[in-house]
Protein backbone atom coordinates (compact mmCIF):
# COMPACT_ATOMS: atom_id res chain seq x y z
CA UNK A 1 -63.14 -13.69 -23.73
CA UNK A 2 -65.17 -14.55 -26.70
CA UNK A 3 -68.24 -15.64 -24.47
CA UNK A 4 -68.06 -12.13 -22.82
CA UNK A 5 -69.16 -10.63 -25.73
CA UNK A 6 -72.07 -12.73 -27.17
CA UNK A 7 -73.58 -12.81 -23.63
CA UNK A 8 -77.59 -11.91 -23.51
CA UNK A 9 -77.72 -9.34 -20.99
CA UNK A 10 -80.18 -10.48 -17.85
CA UNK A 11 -83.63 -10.11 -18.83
CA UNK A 12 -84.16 -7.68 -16.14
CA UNK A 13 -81.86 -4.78 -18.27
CA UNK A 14 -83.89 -5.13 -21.03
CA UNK A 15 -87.40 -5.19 -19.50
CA UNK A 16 -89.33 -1.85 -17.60
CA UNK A 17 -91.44 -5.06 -16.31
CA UNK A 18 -91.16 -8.21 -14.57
CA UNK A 19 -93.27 -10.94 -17.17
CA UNK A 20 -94.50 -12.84 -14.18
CA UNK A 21 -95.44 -10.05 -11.22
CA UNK A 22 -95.83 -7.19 -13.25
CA UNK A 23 -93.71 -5.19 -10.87
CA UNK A 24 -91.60 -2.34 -12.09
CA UNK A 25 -87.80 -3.39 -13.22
CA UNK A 26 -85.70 -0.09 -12.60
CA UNK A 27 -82.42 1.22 -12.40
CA UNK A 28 -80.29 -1.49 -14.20
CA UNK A 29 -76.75 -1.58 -14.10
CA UNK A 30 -73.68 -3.22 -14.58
CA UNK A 31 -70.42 -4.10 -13.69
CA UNK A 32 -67.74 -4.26 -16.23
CA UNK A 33 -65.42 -6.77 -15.73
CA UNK A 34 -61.90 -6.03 -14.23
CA UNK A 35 -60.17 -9.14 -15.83
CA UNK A 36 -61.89 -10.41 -19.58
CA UNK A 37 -59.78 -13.58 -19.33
CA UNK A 38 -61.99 -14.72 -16.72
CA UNK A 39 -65.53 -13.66 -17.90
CA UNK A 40 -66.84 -11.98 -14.79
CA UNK A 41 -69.57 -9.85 -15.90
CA UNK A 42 -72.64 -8.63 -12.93
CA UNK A 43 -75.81 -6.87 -13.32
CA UNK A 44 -78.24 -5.72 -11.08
CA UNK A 45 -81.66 -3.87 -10.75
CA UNK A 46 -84.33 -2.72 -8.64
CA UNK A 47 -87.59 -5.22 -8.90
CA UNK A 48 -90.62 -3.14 -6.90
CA UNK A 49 -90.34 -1.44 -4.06
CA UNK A 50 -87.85 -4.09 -2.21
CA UNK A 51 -86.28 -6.60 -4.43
CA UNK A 52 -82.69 -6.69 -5.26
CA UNK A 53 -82.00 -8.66 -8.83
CA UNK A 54 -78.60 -9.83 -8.98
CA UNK A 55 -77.38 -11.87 -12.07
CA UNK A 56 -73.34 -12.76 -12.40
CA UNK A 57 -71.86 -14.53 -15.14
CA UNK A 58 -68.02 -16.25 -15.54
CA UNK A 59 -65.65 -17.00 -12.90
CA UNK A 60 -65.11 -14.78 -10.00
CA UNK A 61 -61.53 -13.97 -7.95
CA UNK A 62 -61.43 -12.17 -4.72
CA UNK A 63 -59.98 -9.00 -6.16
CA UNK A 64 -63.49 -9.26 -8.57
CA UNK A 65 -65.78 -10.17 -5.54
CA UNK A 66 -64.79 -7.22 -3.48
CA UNK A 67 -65.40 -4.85 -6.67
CA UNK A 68 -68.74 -6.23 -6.38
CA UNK A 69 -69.73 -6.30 -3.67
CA UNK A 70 -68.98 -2.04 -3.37
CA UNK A 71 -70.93 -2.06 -5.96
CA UNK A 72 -73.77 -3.63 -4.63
CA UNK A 73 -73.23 -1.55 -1.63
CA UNK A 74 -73.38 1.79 -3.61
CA UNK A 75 -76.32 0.53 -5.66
CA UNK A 76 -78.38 -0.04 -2.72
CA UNK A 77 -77.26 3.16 -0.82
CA UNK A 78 -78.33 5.35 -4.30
CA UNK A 79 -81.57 3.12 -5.04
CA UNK A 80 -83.16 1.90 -1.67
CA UNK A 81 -84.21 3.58 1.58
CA UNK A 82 -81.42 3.35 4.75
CA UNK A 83 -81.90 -0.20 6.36
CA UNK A 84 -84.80 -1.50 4.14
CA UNK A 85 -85.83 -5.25 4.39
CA UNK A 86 -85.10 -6.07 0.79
CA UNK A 87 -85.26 -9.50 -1.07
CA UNK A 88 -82.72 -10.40 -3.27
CA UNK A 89 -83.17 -13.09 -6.11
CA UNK A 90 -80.14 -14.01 -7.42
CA UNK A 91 -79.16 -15.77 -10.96
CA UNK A 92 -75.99 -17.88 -10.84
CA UNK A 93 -76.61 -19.83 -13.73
CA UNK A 94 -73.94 -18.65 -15.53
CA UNK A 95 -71.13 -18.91 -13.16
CA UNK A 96 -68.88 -21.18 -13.98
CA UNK A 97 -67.06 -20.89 -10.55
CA UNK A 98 -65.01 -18.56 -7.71
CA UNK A 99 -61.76 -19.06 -6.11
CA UNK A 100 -61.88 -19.83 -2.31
CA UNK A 101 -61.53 -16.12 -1.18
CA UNK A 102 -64.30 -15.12 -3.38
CA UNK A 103 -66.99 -17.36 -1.99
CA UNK A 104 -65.71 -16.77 1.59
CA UNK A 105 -65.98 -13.15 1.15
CA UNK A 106 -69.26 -13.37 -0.38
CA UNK A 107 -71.20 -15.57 2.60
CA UNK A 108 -69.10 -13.35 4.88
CA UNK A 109 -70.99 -9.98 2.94
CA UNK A 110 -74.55 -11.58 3.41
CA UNK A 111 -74.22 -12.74 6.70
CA UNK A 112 -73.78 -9.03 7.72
CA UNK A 113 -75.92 -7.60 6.17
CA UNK A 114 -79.24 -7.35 8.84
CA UNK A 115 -81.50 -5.48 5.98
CA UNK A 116 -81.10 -8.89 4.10
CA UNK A 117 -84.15 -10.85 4.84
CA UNK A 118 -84.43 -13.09 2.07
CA UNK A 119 -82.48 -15.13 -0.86
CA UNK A 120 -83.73 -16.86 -3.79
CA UNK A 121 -80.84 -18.59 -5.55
């Protein structure tokens, strides 16, 4: 629980600017974790006109997964037009692992998900 608390945040939700593209960083948010124990902590934020940033941090359960992934959901129905192609660059560096359910819920999420039409991991 410790580690939850001296985390940096992702250096997109404390940027207005991507240091390599120049490209407008807006609407960061994030997730507050359900269970501290575990360390689950997830940001996101717009990058341009059709980039989805995505960094997660901890380990993930099901019950945590499915929080997020409503989340994610929501934040693309508020902050991106209806069936946009959007990008999504994701930062797992800081995982430090999900429980079976989680990950299976989580390819199951992209693979529906047509407006998807790229991932950098």
């Amino acid at each position: 629980m410790a580690d939850l608390y001296k985390r940096q945040p992702a250096w997109f939700r404390t940027n207005d600017r991507c240091p390599i593209s120049d490209l407008a960083v807006t609407h960061p948010e994030s997730l507050a974790p359900i269970d501290l124990k575990s360390g689950y902590f997830f940001e996101i934020a717009k990058l341009g006109e059709q980039i989805l940033l995505l960094k997660a941090s901890g380990f993930v359960t099901s019950s945590q997964i499915v929080e997020t992934l409503r989340f994610s959901d929501d934040y693309i129905a508020k902050n991106f037009q209806k069936n946009q192609p959007i990008v999504v660059i994701e930062d797992y560096a800081n995982v430090k692992g999900a429980d079976f359910d989680a990950r299976k819920k989580y390819f199951d999420y992209y693979k529906n998900r047509s407006f998807f039409i790229g991932a950098i991991l």
